[in-house]
Protein backbone atom coordinates (compact mmCIF):
# COMPACT_ATOMS: atom_id res chain seq x y z
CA UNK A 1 -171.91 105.61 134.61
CA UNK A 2 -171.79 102.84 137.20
CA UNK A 3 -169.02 103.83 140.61
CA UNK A 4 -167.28 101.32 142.04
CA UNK A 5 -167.87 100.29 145.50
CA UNK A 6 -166.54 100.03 149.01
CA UNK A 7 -165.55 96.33 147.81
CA UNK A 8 -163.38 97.37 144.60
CA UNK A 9 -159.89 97.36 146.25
CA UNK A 10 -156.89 96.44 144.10
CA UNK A 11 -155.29 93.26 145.25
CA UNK A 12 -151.89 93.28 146.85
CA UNK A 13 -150.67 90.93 144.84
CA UNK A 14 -151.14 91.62 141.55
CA UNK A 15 -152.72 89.16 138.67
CA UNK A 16 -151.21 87.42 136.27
CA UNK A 17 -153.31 86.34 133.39
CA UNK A 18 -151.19 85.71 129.96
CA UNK A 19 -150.22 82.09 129.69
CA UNK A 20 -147.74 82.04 127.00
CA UNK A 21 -150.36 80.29 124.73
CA UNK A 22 -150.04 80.63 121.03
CA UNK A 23 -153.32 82.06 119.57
CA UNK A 24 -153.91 81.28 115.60
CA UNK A 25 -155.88 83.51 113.48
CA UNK A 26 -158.57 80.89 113.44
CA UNK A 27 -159.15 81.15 116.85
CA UNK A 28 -159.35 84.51 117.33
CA UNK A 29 -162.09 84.70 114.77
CA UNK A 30 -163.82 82.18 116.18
CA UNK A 31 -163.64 83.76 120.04
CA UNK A 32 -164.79 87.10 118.36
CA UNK A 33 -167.71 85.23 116.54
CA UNK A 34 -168.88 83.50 119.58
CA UNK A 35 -169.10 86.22 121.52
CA UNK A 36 -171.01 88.85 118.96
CA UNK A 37 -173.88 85.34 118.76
CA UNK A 38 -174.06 86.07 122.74
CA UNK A 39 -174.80 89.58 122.11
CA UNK A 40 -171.51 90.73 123.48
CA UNK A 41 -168.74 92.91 122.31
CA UNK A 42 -165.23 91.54 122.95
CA UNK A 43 -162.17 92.65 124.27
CA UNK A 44 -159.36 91.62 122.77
CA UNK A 45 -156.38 92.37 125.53
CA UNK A 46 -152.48 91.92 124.39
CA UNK A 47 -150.28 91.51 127.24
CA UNK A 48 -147.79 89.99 129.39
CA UNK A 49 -147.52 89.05 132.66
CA UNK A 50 -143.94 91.39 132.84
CA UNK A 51 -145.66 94.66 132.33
CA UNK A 52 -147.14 96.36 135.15
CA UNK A 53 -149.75 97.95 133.14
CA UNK A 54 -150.96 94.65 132.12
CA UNK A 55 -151.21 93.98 135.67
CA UNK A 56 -153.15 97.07 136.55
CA UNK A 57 -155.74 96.34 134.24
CA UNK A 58 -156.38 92.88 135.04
CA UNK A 59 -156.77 94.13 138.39
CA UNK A 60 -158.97 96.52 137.99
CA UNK A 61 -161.33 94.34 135.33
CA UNK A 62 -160.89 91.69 138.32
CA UNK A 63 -162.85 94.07 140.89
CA UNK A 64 -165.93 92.43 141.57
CA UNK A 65 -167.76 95.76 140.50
CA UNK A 66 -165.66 95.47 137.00
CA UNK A 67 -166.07 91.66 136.58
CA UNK A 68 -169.50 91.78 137.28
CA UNK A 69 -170.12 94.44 134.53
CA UNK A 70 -167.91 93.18 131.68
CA UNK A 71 -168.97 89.49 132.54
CA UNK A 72 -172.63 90.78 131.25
CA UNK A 73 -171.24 92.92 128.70
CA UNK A 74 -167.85 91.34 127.47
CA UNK A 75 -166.49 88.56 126.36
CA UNK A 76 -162.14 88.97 127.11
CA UNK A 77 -159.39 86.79 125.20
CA UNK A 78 -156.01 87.30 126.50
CA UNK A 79 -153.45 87.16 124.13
CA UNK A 80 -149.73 87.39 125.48
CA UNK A 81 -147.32 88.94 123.22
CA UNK A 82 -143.91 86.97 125.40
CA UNK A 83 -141.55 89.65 124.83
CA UNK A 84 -142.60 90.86 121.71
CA UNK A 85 -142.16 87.20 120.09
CA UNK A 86 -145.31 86.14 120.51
CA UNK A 87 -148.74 86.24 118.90
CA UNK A 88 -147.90 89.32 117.35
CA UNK A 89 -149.21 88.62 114.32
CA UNK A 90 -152.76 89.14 115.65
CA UNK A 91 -152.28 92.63 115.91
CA UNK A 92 -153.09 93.80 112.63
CA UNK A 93 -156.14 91.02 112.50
CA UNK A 94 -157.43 93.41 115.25
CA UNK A 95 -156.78 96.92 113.31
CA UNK A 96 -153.50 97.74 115.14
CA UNK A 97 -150.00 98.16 113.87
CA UNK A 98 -147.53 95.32 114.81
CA UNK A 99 -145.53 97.90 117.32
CA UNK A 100 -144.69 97.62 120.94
CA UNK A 101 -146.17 98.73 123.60
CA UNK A 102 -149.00 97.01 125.52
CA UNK A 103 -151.15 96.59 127.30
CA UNK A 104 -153.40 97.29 124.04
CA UNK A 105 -157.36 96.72 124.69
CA UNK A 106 -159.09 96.42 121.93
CA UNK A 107 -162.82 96.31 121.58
CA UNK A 108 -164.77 94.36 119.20
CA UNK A 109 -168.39 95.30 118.66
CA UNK A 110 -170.98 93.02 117.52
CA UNK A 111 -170.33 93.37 113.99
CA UNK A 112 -166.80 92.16 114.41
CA UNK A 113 -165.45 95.67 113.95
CA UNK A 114 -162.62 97.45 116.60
CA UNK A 115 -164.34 100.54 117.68
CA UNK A 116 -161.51 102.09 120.60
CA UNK A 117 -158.43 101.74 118.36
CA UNK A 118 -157.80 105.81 118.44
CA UNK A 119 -157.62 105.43 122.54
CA UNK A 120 -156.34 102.16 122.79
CA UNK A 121 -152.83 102.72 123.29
CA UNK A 122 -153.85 105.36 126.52
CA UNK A 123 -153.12 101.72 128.84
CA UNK A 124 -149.78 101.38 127.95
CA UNK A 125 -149.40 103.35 131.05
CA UNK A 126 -152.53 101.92 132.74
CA UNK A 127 -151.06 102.38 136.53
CA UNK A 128 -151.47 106.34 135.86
CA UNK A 129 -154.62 105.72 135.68
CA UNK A 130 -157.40 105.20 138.39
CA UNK A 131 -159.45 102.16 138.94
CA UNK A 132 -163.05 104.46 138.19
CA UNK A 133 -161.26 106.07 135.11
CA UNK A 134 -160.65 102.35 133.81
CA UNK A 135 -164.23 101.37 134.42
CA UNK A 136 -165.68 104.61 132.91
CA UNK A 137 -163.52 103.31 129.85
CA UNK A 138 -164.83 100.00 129.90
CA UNK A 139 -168.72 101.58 130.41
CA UNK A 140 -168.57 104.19 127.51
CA UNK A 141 -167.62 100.99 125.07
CA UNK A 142 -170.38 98.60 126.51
CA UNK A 143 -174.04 98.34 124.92
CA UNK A 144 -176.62 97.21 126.25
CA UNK A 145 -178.44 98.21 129.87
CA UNK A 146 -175.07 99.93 131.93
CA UNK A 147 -176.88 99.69 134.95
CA UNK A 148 -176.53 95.89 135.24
């Protein structure tokens, strides 16, 4: 497993990546397919820019130790859930109940399948969490060469 380094400090302002964009079916597919032809698993991360532990792990998959990594071994679609009102149907598309309570990450390997969706739901409480622990996450779900 890769460490972060002396550079991986959490921002003091923290990120906000969900849009509000509506996400068809169609396009999900076609993200995940796109990214298993580049050889790269995908996570699929349901969010909103109110929860904190969305926050957290955009931050943390923003350190430049973490970006570098899942840039290589990831491909990430955001998909904001609003308050519950949106893009929720995608949920099940991905193997997970239509419930509350993100963040949810869920990883796509490169036969299209979710492969983390028994320790998924550990980020809805992300900020208990520390930046390494995240990343060791991330590694143990990447293929490939982890020492890129």
């Amino acid at each position: 497993m890769m460490l972060l380094d002396t550079i991986d400090n959490m921002p003091s302002t923290m990120p906000q990546p969900f849009g509000g964009k509506k996400i068809s079916s169609i396009e999900l597919k076609n993200f995940i397919y796109a990214a298993n032809s580049d050889k790269k698993c995908v996570i699929v991360f349901f969010g909103a820019n109110w929860c904190p532990d969305a926050q957290c792990l955009e931050a943390v998959m923003q350190l430049p130790t973490v970006k570098t990594f899942c840039d290589h071994h990831f491909s990430v679609i955001h998909i904001d859930v609003g308050d519950y009102d949106t893009n929720m149907h995608l949920m099940p598309e991905v193997g997970l109940p239509t419930q509350e309570g993100i963040p949810r990450l869920v990883i796509i390997d490169l036969f299209g399948k979710p492969v983390n969706l028994a320790s998924n739901d550990k980020w809805r409480s992300a900020r208990n969490n520390s930046s390494q622990d995240i990343f060791d996450y991330l590694q143990a779900y990447a293929i490939g060469d982890t020492d890129s």
